[in-house]
PDB file of N, CA and C in Angstrom:
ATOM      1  N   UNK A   1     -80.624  42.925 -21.506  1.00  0.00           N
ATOM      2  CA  UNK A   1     -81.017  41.936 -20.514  1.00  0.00           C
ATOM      3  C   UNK A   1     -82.165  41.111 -21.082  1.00  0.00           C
ATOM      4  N   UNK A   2     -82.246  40.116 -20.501  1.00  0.00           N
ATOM      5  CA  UNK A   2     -83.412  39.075 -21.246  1.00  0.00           C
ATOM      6  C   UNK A   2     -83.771  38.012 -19.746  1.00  0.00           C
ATOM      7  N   UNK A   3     -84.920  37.891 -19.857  1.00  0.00           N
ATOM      8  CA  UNK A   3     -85.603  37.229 -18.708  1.00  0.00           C
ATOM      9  C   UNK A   3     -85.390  35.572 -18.882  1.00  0.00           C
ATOM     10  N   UNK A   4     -84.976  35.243 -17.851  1.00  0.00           N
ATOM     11  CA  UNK A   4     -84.770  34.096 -17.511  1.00  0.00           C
ATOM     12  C   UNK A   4     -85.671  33.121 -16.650  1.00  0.00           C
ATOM     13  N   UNK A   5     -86.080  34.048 -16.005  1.00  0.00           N
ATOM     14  CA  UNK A   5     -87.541  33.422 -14.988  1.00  0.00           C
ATOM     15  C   UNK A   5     -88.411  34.053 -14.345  1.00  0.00           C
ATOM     16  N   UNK A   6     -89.836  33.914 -14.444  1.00  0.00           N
ATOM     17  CA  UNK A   6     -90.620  34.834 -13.819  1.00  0.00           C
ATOM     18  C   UNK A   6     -91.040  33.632 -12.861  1.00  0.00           C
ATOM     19  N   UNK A   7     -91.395  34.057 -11.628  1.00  0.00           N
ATOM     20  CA  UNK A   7     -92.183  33.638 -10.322  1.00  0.00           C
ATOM     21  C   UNK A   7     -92.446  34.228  -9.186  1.00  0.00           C
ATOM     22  N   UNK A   8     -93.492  33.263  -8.266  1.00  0.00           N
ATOM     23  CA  UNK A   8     -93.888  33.707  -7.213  1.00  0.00           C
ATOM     24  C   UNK A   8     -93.283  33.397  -6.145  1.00  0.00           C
ATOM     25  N   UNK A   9     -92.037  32.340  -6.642  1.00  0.00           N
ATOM     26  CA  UNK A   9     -91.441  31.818  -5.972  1.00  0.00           C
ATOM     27  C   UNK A   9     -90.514  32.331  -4.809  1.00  0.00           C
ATOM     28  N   UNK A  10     -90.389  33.178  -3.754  1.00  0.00           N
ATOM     29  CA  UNK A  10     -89.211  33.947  -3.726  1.00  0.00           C
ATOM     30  C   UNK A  10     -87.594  33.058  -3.161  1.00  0.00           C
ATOM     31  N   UNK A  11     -88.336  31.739  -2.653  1.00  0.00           N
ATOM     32  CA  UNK A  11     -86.723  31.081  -2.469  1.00  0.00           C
ATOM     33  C   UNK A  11     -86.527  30.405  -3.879  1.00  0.00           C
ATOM     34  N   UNK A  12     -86.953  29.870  -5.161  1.00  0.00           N
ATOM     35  CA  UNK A  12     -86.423  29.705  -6.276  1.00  0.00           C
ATOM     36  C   UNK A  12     -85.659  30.770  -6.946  1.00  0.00           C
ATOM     37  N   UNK A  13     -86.364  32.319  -6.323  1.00  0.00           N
ATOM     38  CA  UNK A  13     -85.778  33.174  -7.070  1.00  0.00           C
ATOM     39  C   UNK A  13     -84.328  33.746  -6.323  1.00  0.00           C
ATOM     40  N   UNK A  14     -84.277  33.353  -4.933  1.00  0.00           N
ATOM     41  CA  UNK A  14     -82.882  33.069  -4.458  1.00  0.00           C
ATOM     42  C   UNK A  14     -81.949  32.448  -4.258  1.00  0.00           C
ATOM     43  N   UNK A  15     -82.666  31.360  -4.978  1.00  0.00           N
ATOM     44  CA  UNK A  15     -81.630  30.028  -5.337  1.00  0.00           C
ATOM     45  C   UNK A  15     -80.995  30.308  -6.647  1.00  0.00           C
ATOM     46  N   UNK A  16     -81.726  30.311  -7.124  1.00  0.00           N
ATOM     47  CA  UNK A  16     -81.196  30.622  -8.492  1.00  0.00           C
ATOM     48  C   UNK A  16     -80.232  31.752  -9.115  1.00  0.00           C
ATOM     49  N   UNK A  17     -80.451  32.900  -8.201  1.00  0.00           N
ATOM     50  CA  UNK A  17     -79.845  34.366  -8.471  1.00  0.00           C
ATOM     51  C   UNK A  17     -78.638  34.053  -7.511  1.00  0.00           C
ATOM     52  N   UNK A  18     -78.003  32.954  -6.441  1.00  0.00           N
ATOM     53  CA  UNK A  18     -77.137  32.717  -6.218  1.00  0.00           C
ATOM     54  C   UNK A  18     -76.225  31.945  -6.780  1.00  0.00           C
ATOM     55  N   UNK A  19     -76.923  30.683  -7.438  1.00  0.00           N
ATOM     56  CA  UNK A  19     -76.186  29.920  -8.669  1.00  0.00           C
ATOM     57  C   UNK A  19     -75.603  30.569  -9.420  1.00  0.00           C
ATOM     58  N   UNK A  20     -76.369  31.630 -10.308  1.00  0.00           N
ATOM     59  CA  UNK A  20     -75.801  32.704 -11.079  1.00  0.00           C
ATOM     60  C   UNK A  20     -74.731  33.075 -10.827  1.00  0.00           C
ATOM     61  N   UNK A  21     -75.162  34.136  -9.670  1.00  0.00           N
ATOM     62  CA  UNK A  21     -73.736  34.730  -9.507  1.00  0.00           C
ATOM     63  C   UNK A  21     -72.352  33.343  -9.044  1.00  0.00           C
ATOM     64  N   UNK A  22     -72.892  32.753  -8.571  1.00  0.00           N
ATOM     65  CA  UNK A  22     -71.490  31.758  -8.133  1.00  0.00           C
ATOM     66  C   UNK A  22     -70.781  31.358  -9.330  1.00  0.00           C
ATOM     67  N   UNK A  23     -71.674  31.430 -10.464  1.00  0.00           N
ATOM     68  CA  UNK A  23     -71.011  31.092 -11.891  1.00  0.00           C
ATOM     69  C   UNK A  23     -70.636  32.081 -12.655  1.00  0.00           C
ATOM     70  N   UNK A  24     -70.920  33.701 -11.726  1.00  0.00           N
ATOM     71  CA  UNK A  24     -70.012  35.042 -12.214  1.00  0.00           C
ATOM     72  C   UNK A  24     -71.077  35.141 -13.591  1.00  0.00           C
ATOM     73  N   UNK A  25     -72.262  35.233 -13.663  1.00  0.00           N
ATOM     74  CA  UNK A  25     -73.226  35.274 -14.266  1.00  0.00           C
ATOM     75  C   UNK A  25     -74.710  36.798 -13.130  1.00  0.00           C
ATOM     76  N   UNK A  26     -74.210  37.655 -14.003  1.00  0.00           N
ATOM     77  CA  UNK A  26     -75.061  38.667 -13.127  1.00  0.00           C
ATOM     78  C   UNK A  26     -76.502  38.773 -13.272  1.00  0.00           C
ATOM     79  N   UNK A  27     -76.897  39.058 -12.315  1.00  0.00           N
ATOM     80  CA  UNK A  27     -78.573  38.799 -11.968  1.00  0.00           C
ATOM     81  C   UNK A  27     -79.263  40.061 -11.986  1.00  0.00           C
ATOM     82  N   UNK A  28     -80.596  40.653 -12.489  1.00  0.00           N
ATOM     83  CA  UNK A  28     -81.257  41.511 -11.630  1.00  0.00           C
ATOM     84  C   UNK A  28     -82.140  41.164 -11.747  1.00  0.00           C
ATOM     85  N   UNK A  29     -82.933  41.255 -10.980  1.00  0.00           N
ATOM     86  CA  UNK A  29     -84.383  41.087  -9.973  1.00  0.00           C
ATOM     87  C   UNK A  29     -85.234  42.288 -10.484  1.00  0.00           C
ATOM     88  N   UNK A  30     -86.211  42.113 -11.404  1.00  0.00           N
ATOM     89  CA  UNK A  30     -87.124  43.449 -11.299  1.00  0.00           C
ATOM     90  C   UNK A  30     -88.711  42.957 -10.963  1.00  0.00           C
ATOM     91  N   UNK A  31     -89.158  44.054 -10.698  1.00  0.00           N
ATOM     92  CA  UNK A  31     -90.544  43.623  -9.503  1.00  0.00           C
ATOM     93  C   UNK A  31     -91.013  43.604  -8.538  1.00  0.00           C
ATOM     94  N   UNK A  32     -89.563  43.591  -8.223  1.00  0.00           N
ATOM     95  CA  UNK A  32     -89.754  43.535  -6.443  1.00  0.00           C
ATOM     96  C   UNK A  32     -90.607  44.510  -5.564  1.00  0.00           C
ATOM     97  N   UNK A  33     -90.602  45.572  -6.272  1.00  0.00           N
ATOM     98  CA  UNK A  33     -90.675  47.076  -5.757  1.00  0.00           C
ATOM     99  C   UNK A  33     -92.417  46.807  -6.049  1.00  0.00           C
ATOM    100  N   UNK A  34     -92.531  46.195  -6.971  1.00  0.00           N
ATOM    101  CA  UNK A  34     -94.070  46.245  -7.394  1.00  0.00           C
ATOM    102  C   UNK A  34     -94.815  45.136  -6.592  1.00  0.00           C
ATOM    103  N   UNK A  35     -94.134  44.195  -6.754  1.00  0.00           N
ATOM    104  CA  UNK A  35     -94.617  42.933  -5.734  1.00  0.00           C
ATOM    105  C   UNK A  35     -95.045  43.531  -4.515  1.00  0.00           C
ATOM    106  N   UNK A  36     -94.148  43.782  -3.661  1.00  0.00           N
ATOM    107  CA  UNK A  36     -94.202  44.516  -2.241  1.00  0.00           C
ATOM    108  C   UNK A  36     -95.490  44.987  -2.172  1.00  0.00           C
ATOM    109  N   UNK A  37     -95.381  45.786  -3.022  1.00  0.00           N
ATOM    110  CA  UNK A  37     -96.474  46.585  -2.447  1.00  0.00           C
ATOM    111  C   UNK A  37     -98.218  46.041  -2.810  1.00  0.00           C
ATOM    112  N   UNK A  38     -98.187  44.525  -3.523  1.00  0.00           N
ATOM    113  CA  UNK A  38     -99.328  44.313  -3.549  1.00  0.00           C
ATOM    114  C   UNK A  38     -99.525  43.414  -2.250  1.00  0.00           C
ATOM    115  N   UNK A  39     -98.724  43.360  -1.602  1.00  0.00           N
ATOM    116  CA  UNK A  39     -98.963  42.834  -0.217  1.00  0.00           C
ATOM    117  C   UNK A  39     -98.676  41.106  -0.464  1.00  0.00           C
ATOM    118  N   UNK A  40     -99.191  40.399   0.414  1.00  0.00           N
ATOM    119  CA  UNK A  40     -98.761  38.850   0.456  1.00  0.00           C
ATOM    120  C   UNK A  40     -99.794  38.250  -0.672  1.00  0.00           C
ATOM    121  N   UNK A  41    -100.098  38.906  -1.335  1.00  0.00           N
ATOM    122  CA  UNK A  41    -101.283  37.781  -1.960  1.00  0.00           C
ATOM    123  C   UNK A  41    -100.697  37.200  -3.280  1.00  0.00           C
ATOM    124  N   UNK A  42     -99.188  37.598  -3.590  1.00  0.00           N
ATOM    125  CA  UNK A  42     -98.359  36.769  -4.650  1.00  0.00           C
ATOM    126  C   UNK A  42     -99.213  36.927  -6.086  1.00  0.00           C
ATOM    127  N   UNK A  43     -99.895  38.092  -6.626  1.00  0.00           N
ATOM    128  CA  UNK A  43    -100.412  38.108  -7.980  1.00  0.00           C
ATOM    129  C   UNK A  43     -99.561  38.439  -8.872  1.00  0.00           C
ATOM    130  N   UNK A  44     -98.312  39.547  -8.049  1.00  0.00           N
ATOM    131  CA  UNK A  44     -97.368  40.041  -9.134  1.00  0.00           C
ATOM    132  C   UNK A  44     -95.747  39.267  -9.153  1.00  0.00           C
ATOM    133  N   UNK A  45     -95.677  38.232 -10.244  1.00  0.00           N
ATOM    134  CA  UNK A  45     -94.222  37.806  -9.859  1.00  0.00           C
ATOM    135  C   UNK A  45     -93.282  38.427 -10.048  1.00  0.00           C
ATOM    136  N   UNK A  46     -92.005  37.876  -9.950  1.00  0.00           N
ATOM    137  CA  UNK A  46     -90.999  38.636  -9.889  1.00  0.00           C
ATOM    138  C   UNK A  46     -90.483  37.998 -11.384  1.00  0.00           C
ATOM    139  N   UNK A  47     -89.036  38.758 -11.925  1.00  0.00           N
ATOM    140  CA  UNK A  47     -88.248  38.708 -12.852  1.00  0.00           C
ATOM    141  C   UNK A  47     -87.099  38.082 -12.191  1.00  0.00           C
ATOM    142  N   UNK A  48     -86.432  37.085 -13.411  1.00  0.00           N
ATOM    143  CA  UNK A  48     -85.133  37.293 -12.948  1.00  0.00           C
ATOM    144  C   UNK A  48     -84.363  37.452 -14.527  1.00  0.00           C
ATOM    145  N   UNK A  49     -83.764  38.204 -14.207  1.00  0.00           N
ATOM    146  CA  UNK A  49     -82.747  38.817 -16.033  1.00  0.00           C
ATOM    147  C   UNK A  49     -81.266  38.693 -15.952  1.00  0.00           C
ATOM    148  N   UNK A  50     -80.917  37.867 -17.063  1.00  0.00           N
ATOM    149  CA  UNK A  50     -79.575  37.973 -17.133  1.00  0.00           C
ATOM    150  C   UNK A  50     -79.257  38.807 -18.616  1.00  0.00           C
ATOM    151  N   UNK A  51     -77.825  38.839 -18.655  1.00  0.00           N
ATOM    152  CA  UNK A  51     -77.149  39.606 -19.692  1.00  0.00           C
ATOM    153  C   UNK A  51     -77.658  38.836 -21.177  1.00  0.00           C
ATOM    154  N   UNK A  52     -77.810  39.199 -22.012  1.00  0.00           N
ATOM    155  CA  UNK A  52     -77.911  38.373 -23.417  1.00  0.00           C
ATOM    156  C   UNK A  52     -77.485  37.429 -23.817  1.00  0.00           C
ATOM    157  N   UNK A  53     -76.056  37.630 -23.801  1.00  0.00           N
ATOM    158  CA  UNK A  53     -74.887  36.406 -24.375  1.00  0.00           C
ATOM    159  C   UNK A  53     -74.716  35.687 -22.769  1.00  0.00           C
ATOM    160  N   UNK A  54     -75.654  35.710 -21.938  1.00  0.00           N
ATOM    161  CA  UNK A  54     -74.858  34.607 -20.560  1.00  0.00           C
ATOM    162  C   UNK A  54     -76.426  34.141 -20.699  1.00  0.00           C
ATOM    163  N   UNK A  55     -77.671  34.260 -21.275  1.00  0.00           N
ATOM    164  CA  UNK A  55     -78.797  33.752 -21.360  1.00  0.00           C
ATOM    165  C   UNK A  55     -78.614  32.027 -21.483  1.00  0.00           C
ATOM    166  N   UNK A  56     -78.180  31.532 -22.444  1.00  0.00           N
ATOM    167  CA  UNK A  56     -77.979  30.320 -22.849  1.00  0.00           C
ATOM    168  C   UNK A  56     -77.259  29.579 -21.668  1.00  0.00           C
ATOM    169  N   UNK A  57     -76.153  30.133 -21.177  1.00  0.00           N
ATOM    170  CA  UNK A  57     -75.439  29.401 -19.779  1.00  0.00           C
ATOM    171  C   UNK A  57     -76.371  29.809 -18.584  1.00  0.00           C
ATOM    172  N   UNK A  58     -77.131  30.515 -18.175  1.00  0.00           N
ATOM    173  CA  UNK A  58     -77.445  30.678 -17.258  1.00  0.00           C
ATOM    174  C   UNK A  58     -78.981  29.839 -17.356  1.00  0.00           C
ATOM    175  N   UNK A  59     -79.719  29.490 -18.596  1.00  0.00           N
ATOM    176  CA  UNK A  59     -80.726  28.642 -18.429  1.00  0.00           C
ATOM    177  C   UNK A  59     -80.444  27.061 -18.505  1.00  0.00           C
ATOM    178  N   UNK A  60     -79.005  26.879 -18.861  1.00  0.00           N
ATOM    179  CA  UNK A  60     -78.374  25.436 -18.950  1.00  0.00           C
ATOM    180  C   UNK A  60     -78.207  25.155 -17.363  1.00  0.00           C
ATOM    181  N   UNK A  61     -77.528  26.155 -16.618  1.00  0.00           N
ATOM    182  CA  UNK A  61     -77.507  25.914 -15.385  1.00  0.00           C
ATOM    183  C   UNK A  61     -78.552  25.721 -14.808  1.00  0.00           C
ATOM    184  N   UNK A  62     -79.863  26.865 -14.550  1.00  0.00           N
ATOM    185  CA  UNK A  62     -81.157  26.337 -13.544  1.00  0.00           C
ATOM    186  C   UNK A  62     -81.052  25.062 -14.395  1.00  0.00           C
ATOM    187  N   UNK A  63     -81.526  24.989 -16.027  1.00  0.00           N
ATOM    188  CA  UNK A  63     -82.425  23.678 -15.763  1.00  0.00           C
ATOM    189  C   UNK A  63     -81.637  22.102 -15.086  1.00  0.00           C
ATOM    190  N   UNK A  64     -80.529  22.504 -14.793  1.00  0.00           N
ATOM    191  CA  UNK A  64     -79.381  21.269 -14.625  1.00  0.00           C
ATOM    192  C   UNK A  64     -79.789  21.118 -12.968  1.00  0.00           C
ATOM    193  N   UNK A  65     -80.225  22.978 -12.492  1.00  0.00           N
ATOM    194  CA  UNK A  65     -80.079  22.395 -11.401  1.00  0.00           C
ATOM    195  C   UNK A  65     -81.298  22.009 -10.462  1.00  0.00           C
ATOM    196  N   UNK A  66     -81.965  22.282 -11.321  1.00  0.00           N
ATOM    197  CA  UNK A  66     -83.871  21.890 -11.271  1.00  0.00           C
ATOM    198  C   UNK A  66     -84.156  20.387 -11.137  1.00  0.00           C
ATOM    199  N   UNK A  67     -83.146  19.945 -12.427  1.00  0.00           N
ATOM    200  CA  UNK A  67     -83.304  18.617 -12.798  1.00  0.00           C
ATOM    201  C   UNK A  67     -82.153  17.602 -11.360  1.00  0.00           C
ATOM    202  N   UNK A  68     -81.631  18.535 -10.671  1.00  0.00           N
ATOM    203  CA  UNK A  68     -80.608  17.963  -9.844  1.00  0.00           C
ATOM    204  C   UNK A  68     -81.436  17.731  -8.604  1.00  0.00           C
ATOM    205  N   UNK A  69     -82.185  19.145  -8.338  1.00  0.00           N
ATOM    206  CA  UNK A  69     -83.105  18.993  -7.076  1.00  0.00           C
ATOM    207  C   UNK A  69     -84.020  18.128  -6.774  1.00  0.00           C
ATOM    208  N   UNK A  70     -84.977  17.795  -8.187  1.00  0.00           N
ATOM    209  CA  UNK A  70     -85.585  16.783  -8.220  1.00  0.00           C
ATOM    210  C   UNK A  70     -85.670  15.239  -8.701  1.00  0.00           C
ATOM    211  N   UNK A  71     -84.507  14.842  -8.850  1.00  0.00           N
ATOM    212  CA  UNK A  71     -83.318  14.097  -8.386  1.00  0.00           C
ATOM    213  C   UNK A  71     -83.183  13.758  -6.841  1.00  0.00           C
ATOM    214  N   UNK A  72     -83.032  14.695  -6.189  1.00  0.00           N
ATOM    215  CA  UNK A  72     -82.677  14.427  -4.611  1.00  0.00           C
ATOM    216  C   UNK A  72     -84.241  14.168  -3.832  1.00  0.00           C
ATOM    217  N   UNK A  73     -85.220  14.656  -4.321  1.00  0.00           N
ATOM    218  CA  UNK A  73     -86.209  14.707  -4.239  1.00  0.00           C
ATOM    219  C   UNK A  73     -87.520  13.531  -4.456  1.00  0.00           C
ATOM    220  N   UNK A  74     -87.059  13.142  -5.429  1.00  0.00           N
ATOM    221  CA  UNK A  74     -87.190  11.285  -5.626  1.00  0.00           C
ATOM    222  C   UNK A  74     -86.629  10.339  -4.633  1.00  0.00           C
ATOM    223  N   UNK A  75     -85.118  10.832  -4.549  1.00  0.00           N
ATOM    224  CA  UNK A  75     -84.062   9.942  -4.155  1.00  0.00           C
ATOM    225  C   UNK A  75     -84.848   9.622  -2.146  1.00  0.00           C
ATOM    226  N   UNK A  76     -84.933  11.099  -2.073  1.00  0.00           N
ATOM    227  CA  UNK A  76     -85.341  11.246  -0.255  1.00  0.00           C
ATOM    228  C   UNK A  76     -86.677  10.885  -0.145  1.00  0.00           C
ATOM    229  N   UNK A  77     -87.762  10.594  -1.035  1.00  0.00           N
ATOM    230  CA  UNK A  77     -88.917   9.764  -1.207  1.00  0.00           C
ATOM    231  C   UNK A  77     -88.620   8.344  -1.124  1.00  0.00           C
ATOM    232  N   UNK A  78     -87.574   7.950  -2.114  1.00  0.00           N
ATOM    233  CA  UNK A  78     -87.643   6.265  -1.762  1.00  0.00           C
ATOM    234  C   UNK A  78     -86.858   5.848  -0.861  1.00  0.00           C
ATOM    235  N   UNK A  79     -86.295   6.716  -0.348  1.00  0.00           N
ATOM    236  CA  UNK A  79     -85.868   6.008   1.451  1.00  0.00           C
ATOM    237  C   UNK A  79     -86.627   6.504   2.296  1.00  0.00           C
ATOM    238  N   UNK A  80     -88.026   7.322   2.293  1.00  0.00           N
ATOM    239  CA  UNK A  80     -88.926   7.122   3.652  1.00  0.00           C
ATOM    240  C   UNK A  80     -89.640   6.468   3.289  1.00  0.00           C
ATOM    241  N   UNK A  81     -90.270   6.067   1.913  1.00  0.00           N
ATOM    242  CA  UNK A  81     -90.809   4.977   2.046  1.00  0.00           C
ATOM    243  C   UNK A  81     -90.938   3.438   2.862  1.00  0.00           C
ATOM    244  N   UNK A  82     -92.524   3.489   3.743  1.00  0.00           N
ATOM    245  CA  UNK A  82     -92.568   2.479   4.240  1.00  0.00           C
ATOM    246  C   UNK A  82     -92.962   1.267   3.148  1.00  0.00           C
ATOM    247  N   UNK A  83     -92.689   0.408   3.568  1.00  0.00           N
ATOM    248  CA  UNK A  83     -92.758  -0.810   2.902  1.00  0.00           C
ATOM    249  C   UNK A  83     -93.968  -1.399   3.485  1.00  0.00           C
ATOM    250  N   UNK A  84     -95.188  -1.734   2.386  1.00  0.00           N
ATOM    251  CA  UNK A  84     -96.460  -2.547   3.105  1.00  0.00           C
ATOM    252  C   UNK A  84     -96.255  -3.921   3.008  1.00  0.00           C
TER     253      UNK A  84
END
């Protein structure tokens, strides 16, 4: 296994560990168990690990879909933009 992403993030780290699997790319999560228990103060992040040989597809995907989100994210900025 080889790490693919560490954060504090926990909905990046469920976005992402669902992409995965939707692309039949398996996920595990380690940390969690350790996180927990330092309570809410987010010092310990989490892991996310994929298989070796799915490393390369599975970091082509987040970053595609990183780069997709913030994309939409621009996009939904310049239509609330008020106009002075």
């Amino acid at each position: 296994m080889k790490e693919l992403l560490r954060t504090n993030d926990n909905v990046l780290l469920s976005y992402a560990a669902a992409l995965l699997r939707d692309a039949g790319i398996a996920v595990v999560q380690l940390d969690t168990h350790t996180s927990i228990l330092e309570g809410s103060i987010g010092a310990i992040p989490r892991r996310l690990m994929v298989p070796n040989d799915d490393h390369a597809a599975a970091a082509a995907l987040i970053e595609q879909a990183m780069a997709d989100v913030e994309t939409a994210h621009v996009a939904a900025r310049a239509a609330t933009e008020v106009p002075e």
